[in-house]
Each structure stands twice: as C-alpha cells, then as structure tokens.
Protein backbone atom coordinates (compact mmCIF):
# COMPACT_ATOMS: atom_id res chain seq x y z
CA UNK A 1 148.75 -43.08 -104.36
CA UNK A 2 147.66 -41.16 -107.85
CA UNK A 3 145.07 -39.09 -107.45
CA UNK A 4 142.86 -41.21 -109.91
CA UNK A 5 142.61 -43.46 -106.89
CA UNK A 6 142.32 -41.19 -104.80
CA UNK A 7 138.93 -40.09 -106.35
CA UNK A 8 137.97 -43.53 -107.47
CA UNK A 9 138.19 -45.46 -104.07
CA UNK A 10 135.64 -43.35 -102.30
CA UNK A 11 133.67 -42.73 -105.25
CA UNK A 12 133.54 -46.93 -105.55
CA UNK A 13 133.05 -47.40 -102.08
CA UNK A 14 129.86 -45.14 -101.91
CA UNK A 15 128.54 -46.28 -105.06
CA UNK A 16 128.80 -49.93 -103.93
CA UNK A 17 127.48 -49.07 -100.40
CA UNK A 18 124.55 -47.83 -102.13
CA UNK A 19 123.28 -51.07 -103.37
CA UNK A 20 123.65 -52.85 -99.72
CA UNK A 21 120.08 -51.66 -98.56
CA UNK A 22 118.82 -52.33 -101.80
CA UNK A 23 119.72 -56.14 -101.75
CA UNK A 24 119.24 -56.38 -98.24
CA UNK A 25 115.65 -55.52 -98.39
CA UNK A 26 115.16 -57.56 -101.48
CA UNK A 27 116.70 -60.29 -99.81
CA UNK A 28 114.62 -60.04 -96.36
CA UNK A 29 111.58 -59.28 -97.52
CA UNK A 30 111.45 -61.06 -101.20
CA UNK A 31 109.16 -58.33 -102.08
CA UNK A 32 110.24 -57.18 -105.77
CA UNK A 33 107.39 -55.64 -106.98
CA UNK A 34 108.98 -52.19 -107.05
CA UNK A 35 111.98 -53.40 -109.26
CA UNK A 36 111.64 -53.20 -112.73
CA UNK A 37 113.43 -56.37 -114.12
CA UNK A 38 114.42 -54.86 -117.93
CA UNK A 39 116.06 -52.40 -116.09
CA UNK A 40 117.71 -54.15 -113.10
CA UNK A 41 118.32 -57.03 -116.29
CA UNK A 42 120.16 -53.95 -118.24
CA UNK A 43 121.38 -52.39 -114.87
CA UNK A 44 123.53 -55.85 -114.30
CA UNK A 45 124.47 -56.09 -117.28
CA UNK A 46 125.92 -53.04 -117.69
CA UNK A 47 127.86 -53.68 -114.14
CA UNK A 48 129.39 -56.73 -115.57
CA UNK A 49 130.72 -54.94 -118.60
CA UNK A 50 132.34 -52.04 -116.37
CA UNK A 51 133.56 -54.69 -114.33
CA UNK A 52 135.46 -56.09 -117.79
CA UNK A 53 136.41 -52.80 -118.61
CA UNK A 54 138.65 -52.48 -115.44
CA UNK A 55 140.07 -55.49 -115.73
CA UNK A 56 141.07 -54.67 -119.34
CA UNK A 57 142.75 -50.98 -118.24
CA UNK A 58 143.81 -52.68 -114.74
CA UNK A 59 141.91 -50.37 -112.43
CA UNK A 60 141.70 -51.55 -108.71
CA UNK A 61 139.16 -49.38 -108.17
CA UNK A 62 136.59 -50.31 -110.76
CA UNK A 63 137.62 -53.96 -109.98
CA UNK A 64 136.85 -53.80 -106.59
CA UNK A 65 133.41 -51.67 -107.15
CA UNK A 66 131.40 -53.62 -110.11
CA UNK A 67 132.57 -56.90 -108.48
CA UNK A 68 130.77 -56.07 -105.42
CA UNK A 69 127.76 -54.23 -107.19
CA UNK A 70 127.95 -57.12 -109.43
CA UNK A 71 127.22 -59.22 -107.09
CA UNK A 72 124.36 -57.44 -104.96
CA UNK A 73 122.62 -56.69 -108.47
CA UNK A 74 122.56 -60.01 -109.57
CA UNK A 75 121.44 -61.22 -106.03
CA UNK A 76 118.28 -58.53 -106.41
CA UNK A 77 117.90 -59.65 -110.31
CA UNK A 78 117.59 -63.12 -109.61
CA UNK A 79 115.18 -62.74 -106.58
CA UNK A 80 112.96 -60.69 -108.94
CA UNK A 81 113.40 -63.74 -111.77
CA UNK A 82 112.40 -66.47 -109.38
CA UNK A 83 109.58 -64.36 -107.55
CA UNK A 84 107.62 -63.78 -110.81
C-alpha cells in the first residue's frame, strides 16, 4: 500500500466518523435549530464536489470518505429543509 493511502484511509475514516453523531442526533431528535442551512447547503455541496474530484484522479480513499459524508450531510441538510 502507498503511503498516500496510508495517510488518507485513517484520515477518511475519522473525518467520516465525525459526522455519525452529527446525523444521528439530527435524525433522533429532528431538532435543527443549531444548524445553519447556507452553510450545511455549502458544506454538502462542497462534499459532493470532493467526492467528483476522486472519482476524476481515482482515489479510493476520497471515494469512500465524501460518499459516506455525502450521505450523512445530505441526511442532516434535508431534515433542516423539511423542519423549517
């Protein structure tokens, strides 16, 4: 294994772990008034382009990471959309 993914794999898997309680919470108790949603709008956003950006230079580890913090963001961002 390169050492590239040797950095990136842990450094994906805590920086997707992060957003777990996050989501969770959201999720359980549908209370989003602490979330901003231009910035969790911009925040997803963003996630989706990194996640295009691995795809284009073929990076398993950036794959697997925005496609799961993809996912959990736009869970949150669409709780906060339908709760306003």
């Amino acid at each position: 294994m390169e050492i590239g993914n040797l950095i990136g794999y842990p450094a994906a898997t805590l920086t997707t772990v992060a957003f777990i309680p996050q989501a969770w919470k959201s999720w359980k108790t549908r209370d989003l008034s602490g979330i901003s949603l231009p910035m969790y709008a911009l925040f997803t956003l963003g996630v989706a382009l990194w996640l295009g950006y691995g795809i284009v230079i073929g990076s398993a580890p950036v794959i697997a990471a925005n496609s799961i913090t993809l996912l959990l963001a736009s869970i949150v961002l669409w709780l906060k959309i339908v709760s306003r």
